[in-house]
C-alpha atoms as a PDB file:
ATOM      1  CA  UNK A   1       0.000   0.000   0.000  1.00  0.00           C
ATOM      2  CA  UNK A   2       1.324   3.587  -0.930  1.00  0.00           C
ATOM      3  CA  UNK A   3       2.086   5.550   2.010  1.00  0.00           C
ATOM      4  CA  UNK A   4      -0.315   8.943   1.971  1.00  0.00           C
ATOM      5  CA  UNK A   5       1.685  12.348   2.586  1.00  0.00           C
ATOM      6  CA  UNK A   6      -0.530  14.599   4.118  1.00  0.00           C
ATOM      7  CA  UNK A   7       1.615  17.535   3.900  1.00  0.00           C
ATOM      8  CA  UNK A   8       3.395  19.417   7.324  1.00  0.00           C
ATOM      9  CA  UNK A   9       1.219  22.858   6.910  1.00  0.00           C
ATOM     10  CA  UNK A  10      -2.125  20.290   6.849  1.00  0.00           C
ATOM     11  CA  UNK A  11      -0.752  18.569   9.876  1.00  0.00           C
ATOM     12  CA  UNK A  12      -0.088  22.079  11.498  1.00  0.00           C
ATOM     13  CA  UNK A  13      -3.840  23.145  10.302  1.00  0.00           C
ATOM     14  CA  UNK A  14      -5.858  20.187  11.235  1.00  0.00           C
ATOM     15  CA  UNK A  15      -4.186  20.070  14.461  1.00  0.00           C
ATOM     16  CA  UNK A  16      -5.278  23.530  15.682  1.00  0.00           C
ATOM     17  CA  UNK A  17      -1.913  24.440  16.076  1.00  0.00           C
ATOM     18  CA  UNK A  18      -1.670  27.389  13.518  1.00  0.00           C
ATOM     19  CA  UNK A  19      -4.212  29.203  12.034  1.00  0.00           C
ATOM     20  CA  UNK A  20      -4.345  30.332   8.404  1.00  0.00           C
ATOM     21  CA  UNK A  21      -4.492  34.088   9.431  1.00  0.00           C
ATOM     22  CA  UNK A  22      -1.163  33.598  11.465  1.00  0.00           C
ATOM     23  CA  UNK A  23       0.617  31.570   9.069  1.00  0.00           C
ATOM     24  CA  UNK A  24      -0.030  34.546   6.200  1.00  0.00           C
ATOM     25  CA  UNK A  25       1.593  36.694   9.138  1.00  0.00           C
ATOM     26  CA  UNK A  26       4.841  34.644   9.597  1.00  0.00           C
ATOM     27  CA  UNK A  27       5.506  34.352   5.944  1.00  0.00           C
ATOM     28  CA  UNK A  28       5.840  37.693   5.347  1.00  0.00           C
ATOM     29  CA  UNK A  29       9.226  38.418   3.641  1.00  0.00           C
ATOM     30  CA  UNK A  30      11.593  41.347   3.361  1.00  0.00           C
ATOM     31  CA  UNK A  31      14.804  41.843   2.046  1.00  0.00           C
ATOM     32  CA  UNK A  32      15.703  43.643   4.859  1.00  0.00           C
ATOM     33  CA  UNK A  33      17.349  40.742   8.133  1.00  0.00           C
ATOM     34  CA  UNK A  34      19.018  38.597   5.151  1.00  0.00           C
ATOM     35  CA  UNK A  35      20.995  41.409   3.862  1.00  0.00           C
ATOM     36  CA  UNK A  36      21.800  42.453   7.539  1.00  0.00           C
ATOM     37  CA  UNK A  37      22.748  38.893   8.259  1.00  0.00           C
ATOM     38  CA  UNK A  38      25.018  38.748   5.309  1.00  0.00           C
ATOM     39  CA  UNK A  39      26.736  41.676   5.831  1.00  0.00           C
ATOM     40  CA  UNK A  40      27.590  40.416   9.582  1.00  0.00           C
ATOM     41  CA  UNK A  41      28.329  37.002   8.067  1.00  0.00           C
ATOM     42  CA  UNK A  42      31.009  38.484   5.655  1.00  0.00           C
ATOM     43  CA  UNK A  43      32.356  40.742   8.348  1.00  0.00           C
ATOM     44  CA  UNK A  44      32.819  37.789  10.640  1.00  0.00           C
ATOM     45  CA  UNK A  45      34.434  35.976   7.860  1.00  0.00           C
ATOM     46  CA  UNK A  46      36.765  38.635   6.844  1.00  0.00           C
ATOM     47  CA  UNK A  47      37.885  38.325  11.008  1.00  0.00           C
ATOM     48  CA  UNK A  48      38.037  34.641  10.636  1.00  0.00           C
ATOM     49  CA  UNK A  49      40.132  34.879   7.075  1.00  0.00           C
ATOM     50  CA  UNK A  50      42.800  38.106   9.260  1.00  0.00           C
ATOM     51  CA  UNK A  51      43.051  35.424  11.979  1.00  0.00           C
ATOM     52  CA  UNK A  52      44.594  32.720   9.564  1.00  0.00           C
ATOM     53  CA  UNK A  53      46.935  35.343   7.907  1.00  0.00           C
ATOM     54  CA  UNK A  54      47.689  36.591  11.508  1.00  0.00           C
ATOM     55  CA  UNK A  55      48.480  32.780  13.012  1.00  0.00           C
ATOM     56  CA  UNK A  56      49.670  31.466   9.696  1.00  0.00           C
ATOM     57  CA  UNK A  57      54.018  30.805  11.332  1.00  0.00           C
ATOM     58  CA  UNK A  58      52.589  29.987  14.762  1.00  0.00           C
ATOM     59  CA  UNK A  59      50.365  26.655  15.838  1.00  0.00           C
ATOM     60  CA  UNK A  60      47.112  28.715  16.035  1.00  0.00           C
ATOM     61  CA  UNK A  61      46.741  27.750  12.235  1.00  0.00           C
ATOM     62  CA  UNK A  62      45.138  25.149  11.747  1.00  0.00           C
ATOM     63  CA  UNK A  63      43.062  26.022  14.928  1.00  0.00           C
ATOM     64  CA  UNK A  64      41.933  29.384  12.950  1.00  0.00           C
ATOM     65  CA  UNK A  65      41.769  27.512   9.368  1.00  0.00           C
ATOM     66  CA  UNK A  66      39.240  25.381  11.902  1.00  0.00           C
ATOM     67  CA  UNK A  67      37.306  28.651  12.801  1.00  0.00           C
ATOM     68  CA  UNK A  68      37.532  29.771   8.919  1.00  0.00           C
ATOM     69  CA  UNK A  69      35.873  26.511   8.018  1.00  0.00           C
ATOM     70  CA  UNK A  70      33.138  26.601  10.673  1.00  0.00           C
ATOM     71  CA  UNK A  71      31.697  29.749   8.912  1.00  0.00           C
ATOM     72  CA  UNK A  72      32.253  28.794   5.566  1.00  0.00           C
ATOM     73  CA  UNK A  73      30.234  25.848   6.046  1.00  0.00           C
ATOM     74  CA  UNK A  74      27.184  27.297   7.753  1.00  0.00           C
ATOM     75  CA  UNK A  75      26.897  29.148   3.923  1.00  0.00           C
ATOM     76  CA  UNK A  76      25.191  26.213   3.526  1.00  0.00           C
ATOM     77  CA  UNK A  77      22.334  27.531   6.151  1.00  0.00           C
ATOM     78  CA  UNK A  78      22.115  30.872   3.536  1.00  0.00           C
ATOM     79  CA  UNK A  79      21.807  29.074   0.978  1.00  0.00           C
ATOM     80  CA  UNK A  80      19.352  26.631   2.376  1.00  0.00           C
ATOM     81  CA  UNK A  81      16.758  30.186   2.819  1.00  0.00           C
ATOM     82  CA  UNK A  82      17.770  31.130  -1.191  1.00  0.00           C
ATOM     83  CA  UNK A  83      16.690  27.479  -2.333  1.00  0.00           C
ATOM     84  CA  UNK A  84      13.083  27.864  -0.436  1.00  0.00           C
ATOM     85  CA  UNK A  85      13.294  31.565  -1.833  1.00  0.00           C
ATOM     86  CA  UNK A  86      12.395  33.008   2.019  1.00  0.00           C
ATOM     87  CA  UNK A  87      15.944  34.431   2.444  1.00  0.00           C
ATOM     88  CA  UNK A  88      15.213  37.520   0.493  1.00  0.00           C
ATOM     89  CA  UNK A  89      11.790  39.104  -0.634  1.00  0.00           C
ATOM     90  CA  UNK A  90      13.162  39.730  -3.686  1.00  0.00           C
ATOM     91  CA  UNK A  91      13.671  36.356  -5.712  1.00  0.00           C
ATOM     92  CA  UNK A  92      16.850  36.780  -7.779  1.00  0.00           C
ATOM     93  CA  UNK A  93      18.473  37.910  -4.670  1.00  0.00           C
ATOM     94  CA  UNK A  94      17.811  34.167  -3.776  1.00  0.00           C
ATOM     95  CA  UNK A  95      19.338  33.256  -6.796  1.00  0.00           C
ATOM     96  CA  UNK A  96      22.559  35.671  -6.872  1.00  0.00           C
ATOM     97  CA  UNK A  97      23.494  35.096  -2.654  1.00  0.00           C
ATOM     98  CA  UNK A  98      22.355  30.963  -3.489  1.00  0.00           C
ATOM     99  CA  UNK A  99      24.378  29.870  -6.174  1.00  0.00           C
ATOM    100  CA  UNK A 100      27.779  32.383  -4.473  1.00  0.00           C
ATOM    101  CA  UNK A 101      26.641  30.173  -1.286  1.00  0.00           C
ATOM    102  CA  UNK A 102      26.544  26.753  -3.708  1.00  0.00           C
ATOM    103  CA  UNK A 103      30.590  27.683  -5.016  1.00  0.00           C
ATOM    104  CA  UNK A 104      31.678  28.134  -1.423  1.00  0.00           C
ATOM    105  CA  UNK A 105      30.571  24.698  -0.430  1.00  0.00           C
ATOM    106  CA  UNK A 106      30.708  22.778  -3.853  1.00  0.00           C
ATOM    107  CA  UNK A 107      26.589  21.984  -3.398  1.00  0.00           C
ATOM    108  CA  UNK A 108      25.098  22.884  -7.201  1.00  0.00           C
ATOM    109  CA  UNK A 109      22.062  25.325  -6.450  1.00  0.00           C
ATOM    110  CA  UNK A 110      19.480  24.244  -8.443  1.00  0.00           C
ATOM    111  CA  UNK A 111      19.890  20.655  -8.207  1.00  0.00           C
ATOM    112  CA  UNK A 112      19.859  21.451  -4.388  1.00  0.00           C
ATOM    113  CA  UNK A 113      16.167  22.889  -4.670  1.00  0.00           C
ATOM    114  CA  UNK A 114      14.744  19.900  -6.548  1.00  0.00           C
ATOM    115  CA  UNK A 115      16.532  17.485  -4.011  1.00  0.00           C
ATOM    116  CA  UNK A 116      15.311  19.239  -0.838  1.00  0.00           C
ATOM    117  CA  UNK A 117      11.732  20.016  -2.052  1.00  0.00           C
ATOM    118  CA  UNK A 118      11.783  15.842  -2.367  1.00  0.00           C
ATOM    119  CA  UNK A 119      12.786  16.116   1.210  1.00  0.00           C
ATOM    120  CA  UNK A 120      10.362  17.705   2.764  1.00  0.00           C
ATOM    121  CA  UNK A 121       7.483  15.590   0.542  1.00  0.00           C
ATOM    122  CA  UNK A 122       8.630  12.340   2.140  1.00  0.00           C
ATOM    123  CA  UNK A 123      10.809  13.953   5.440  1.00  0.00           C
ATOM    124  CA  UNK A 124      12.260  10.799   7.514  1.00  0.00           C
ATOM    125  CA  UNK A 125      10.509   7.845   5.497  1.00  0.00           C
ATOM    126  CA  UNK A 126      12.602   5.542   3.940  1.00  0.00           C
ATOM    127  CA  UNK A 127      13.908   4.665   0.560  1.00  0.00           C
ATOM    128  CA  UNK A 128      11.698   8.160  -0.359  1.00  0.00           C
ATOM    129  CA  UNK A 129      13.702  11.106   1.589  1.00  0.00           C
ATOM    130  CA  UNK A 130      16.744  11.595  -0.765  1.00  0.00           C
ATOM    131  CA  UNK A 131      19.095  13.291   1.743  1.00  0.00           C
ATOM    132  CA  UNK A 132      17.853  10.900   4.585  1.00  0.00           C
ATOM    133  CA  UNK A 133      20.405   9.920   6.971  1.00  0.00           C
ATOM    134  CA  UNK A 134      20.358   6.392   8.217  1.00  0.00           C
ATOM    135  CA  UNK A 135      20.037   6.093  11.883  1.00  0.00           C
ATOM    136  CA  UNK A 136      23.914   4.645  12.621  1.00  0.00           C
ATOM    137  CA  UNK A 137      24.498   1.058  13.982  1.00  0.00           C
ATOM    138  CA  UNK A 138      27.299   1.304  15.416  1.00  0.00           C
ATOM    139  CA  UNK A 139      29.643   3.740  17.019  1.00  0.00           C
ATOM    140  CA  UNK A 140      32.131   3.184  14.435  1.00  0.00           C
ATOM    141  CA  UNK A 141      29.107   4.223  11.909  1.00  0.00           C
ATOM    142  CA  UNK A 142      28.541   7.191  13.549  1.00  0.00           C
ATOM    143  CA  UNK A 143      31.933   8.587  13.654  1.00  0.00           C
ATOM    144  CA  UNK A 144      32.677   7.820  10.166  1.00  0.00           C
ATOM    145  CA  UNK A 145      29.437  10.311   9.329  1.00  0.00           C
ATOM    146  CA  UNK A 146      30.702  12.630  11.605  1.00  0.00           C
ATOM    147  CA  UNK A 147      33.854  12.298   9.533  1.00  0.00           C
ATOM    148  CA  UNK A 148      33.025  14.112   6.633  1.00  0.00           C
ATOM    149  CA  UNK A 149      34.064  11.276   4.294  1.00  0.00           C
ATOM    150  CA  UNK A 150      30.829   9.748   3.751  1.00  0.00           C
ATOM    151  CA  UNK A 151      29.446  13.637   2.644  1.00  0.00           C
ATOM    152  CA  UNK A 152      32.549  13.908   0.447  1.00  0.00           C
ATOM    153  CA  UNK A 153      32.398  10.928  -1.622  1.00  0.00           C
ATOM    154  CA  UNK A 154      28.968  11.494  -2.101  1.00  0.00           C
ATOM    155  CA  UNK A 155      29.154  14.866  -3.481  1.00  0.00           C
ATOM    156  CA  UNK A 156      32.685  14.207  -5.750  1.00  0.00           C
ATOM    157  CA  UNK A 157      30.708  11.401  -7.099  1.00  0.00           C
ATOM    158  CA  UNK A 158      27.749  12.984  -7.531  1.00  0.00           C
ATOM    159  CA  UNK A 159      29.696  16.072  -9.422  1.00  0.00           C
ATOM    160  CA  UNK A 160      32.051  14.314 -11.664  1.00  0.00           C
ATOM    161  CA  UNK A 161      28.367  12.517 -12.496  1.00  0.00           C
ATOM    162  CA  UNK A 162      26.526  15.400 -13.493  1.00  0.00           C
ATOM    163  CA  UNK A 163      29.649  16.385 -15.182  1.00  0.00           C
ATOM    164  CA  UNK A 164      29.521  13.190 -17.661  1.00  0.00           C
ATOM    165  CA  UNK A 165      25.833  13.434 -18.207  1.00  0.00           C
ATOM    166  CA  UNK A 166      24.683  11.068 -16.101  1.00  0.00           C
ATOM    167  CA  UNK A 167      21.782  11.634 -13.581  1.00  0.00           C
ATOM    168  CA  UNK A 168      20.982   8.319 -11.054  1.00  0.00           C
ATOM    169  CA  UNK A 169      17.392   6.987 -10.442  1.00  0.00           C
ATOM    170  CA  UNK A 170      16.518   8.799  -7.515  1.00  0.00           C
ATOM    171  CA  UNK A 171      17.456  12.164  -9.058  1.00  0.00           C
ATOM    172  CA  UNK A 172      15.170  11.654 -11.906  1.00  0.00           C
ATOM    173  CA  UNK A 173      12.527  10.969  -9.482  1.00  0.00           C
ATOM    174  CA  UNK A 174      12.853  14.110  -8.307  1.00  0.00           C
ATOM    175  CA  UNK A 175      14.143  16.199 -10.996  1.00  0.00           C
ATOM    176  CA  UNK A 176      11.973  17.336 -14.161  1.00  0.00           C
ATOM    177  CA  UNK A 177      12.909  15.649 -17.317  1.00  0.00           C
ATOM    178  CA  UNK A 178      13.007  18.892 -19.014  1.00  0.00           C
ATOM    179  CA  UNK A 179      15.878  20.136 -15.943  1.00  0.00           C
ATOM    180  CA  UNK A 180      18.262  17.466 -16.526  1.00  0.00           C
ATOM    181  CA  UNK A 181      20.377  19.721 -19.106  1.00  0.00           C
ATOM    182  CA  UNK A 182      20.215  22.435 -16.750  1.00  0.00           C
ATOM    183  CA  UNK A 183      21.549  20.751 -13.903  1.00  0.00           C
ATOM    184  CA  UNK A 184      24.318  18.379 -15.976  1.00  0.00           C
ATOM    185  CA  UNK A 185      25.345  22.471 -17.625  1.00  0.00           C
ATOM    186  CA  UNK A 186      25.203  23.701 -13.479  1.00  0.00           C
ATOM    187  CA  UNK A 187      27.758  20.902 -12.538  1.00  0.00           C
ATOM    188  CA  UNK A 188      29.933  21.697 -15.717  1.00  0.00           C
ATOM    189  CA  UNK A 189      30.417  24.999 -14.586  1.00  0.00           C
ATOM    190  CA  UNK A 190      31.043  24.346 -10.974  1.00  0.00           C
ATOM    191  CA  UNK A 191      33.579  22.388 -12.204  1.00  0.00           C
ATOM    192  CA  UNK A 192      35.007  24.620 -14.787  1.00  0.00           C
ATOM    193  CA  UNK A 193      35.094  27.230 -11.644  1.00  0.00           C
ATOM    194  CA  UNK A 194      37.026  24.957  -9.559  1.00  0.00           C
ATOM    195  CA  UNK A 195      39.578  23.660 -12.418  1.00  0.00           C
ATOM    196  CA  UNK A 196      40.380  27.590 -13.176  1.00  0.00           C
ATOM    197  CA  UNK A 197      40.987  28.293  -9.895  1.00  0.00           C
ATOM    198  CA  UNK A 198      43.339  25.631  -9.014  1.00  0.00           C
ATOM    199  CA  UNK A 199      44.766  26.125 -12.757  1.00  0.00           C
ATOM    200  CA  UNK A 200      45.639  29.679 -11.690  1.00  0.00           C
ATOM    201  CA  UNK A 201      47.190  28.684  -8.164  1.00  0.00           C
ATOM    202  CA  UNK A 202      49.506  26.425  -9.852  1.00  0.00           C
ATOM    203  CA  UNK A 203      50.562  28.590 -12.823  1.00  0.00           C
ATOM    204  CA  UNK A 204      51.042  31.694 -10.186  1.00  0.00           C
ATOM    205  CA  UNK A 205      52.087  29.921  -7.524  1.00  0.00           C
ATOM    206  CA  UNK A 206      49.100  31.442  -5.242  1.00  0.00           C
ATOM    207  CA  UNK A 207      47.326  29.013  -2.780  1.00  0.00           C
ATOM    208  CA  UNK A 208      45.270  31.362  -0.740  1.00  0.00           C
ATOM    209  CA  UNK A 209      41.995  29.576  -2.254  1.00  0.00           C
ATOM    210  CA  UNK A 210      43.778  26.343  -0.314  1.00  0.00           C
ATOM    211  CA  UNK A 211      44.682  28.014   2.960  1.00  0.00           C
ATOM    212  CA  UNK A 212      41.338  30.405   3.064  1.00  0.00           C
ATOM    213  CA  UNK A 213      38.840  28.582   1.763  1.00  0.00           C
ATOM    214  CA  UNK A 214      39.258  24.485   0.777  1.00  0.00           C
ATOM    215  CA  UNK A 215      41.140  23.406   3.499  1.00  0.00           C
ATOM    216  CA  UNK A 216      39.033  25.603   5.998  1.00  0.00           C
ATOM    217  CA  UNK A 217      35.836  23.899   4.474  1.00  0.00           C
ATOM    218  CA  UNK A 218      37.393  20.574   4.444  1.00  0.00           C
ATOM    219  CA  UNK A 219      37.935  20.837   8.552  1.00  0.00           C
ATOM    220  CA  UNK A 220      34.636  22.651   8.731  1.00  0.00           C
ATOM    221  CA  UNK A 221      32.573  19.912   7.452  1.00  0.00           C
ATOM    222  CA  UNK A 222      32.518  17.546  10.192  1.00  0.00           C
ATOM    223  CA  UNK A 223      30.614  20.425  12.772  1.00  0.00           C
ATOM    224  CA  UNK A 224      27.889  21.046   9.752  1.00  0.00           C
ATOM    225  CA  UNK A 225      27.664  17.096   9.667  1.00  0.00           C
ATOM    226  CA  UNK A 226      27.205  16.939  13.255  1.00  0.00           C
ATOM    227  CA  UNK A 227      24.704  19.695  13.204  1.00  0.00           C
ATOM    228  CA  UNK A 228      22.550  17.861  10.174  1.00  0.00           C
ATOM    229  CA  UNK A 229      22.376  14.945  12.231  1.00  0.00           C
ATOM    230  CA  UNK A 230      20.345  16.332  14.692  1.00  0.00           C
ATOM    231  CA  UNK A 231      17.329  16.676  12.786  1.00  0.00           C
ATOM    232  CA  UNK A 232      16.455  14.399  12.145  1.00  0.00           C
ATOM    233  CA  UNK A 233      18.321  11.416  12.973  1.00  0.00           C
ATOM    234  CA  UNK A 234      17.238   9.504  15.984  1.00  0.00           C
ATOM    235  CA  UNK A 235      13.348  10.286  15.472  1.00  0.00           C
ATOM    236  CA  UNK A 236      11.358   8.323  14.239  1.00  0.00           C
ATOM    237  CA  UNK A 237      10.778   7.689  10.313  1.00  0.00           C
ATOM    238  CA  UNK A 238       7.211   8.473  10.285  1.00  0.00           C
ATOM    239  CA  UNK A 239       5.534  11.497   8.114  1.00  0.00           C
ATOM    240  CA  UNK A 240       3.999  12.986  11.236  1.00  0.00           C
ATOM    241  CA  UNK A 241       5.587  15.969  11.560  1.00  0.00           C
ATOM    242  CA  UNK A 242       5.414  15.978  15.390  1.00  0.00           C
ATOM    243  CA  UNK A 243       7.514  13.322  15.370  1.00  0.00           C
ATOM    244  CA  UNK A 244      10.199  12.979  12.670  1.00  0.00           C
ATOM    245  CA  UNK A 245      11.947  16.082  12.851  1.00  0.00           C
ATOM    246  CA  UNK A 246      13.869  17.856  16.013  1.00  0.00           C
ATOM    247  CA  UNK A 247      14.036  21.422  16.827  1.00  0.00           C
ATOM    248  CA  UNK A 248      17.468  22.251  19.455  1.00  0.00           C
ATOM    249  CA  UNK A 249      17.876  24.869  21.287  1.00  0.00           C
ATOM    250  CA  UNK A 250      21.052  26.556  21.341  1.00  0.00           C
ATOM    251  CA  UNK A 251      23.018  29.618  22.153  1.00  0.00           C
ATOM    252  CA  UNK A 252      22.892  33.032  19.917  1.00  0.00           C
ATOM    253  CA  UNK A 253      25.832  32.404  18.275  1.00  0.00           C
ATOM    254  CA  UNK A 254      25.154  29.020  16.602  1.00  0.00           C
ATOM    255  CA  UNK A 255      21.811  30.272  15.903  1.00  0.00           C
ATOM    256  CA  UNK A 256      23.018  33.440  13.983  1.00  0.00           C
ATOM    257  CA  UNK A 257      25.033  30.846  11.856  1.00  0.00           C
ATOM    258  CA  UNK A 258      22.308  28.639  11.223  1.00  0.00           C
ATOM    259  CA  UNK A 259      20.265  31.077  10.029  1.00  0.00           C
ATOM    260  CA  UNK A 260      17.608  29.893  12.770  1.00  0.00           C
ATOM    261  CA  UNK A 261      17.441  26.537  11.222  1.00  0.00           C
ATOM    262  CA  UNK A 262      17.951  24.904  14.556  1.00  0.00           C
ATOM    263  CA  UNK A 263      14.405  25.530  14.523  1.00  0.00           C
ATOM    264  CA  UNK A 264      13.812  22.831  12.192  1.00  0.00           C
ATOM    265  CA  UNK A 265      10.562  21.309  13.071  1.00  0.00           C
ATOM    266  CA  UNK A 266       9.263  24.177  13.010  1.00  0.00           C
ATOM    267  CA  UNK A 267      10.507  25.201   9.507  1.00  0.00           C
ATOM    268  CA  UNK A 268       9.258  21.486   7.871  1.00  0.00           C
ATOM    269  CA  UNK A 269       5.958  22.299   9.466  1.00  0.00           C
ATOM    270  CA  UNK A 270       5.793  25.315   7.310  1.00  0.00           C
ATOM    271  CA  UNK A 271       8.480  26.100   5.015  1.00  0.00           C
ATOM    272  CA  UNK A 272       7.269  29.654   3.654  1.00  0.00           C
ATOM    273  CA  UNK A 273       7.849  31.164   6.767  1.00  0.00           C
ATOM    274  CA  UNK A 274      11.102  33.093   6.390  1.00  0.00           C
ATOM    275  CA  UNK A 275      14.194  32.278   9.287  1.00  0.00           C
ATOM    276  CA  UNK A 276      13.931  35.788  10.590  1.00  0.00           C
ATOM    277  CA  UNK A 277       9.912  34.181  11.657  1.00  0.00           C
ATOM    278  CA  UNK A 278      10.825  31.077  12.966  1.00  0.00           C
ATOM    279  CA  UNK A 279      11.781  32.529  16.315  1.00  0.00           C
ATOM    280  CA  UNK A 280       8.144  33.764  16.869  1.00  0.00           C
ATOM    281  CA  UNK A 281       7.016  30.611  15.020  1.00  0.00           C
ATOM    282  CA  UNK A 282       8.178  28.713  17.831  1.00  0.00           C
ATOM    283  CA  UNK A 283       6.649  30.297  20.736  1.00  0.00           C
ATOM    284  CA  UNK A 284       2.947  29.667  19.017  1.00  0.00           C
ATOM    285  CA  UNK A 285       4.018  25.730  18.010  1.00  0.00           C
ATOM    286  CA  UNK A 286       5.315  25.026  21.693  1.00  0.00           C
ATOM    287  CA  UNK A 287       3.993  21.496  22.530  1.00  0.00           C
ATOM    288  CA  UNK A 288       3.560  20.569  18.697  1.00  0.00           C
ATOM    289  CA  UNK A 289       6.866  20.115  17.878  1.00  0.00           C
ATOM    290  CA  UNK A 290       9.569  17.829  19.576  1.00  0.00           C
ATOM    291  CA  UNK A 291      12.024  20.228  21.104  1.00  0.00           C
ATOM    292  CA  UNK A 292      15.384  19.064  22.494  1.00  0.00           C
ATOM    293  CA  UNK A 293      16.630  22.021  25.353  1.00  0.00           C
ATOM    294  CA  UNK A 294      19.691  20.908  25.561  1.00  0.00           C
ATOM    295  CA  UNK A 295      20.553  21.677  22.325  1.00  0.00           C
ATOM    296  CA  UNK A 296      22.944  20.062  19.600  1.00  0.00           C
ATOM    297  CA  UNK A 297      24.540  18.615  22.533  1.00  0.00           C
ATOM    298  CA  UNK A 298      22.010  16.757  23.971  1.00  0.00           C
ATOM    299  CA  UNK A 299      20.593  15.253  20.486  1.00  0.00           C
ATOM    300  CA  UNK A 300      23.682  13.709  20.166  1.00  0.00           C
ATOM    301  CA  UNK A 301      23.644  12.539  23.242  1.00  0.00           C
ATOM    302  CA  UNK A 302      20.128  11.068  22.475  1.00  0.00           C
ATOM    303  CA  UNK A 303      21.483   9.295  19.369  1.00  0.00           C
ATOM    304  CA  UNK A 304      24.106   7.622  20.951  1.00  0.00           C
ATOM    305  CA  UNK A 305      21.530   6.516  24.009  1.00  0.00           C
ATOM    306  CA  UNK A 306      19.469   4.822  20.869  1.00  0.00           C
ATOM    307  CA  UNK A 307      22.393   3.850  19.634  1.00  0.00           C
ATOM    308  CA  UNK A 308      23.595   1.583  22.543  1.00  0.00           C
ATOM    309  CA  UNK A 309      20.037   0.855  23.382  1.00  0.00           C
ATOM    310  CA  UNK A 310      18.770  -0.142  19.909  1.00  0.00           C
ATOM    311  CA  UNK A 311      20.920  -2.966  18.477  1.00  0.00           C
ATOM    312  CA  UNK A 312      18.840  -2.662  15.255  1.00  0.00           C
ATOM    313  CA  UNK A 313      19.552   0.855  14.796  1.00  0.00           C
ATOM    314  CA  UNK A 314      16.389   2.261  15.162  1.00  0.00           C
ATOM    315  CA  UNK A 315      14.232   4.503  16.799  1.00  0.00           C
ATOM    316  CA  UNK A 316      13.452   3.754  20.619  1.00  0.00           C
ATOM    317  CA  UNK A 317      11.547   6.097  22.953  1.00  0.00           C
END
């Protein structure tokens, strides 16, 4: 039997716990917090990027390279808003700030937006969710995620794919037949990007894209890979929204990063609502959504207890 998706807002609707008057309220966009938010986001990064220059002869290097990477990864969080086009009232800002967020992190914009919407039509149920992750069964399995290498593979392969032409089953589920071109032309010129700038390092002898930006991303990775887990991992694989998806809470500064996305339940329930919303959002779904107070912290924590507690890997109460 085919599984029905009743979608999040319906849930939220049915349930009494939003009204259709206050969701028109909360998705209410302007142009306005993103571009304040990105202009703090650059200036931090432009502090980050002095600090590497500054400890580059001393052994505070790779420790800022580590700090460099930690906000080049949360671009990822930007570009997550441009891809559900609530980052910015005004859509080709989405675009512009999306696909200069997509180079940064080597994630290919548009294919991103066709992969996620699948996401959040079949959130936590298997063999549907495309960037499900798989409740770990061991210890061993959960370090290697938190690793990075897992992520990395996946998206080289995935690239140098896209790059020959070839699209997999799952993404032509979920991709448009008349898209393909556009995303196998997208990964070309990520590529092309990437080749010129390493072309130009080695004919000039420059590696400040290596020290600044891919090794920093490369050590960054793990902490978004930790922070992805939470959301969803560890809940159970069900499409009731109450259930399958965790919000954390956590201090300012990991929240500015995130671009409020550690308010994730409440941004499946209703993914119009713009991150400078969710805040508010969450005060009116208190007690609909599955809240962890103890933050990223303490959903790890809750993995590993299901971890150790669930030989089959599963979800356990």
């Amino acid at each position: 039997m085919a599984t029905r998706i009743i979608t999040p807002i319906s849930q939220a609707l049915e349930e009494g716990a939003l009204s259709r008057a206050e969701l028109k309220t909360f998705m209410r966009r302007s142009n306005r917090p993103a571009l304040i938010r990105l202009a703090l986001l650059l200036a931090i990064l432009s502090t980050t990027t002095v600090l590497v220059w500054l400890s580059k002869d001393s052994m505070l290097f790779f420790p800022a390279m580590l700090l460099q990477g930690i906000v080049l990864v949360h671009h990822f969080s930007l570009q997550h808003e441009c891809i559900h086009y609530t980052a910015f009232r005004t859509r080709y800002l989405n675009d512009i700030v999306g696909n200069y967020c997509a180079l940064v992190i080597m994630l290919p914009h548009r294919f991103f937006r066709y992969e996620h919407c699948d996401h959040h039509t079949y959130t936590q149920l298997t063999g549907k969710d495309p960037e499900m992750i798989p409740m770990p069964r061991t210890l061993g399995a959960y370090l290697y995620y938190l690793s990075s290498i897992p992520y990395w593979k996946a998206k080289f392969s995935e690239l140098i794919r896209h790059c020959l032409g070839q699209l997999n089953t799952t993404e032509k589920r979920f991709t448009p037949k008349s898209e393909y071109r556009t995303l196998i032309i997208e990964a070309r010129a990520m590529a092309a990007f990437y080749i010129f700038v390493l072309g130009l390092c080695i004919a000039s002898d420059w590696w400040a894209p290596v020290w600044y930006w891919w090794l920093p991303v490369l050590l960054g990775e793990p902490v978004m890979r930790a922070i992805r887990m939470t959301e969803h991992v560890g809940r159970p694989t069900t499409a009731l929204m109450k259930e399958n998806t965790r919000t954390n809470i956590t201090n300012p500064v990991m929240q500015f990063l995130c671009w409020n996305m550690n308010y994730h339940a409440e941004h499946h329930y209703a993914s119009s609502v713009p991150f400078h919303a969710l805040p508010e959002l969450h005060k009116k779904l208190s007690g609909y959504v599955h809240t962890e107070p103890r933050g990223y912290l303490g959903a790890h924590m809750d993995i590993i207890r299901q971890l150790f507690g669930n030989k089959n890997g599963g979800y356990s109460r």
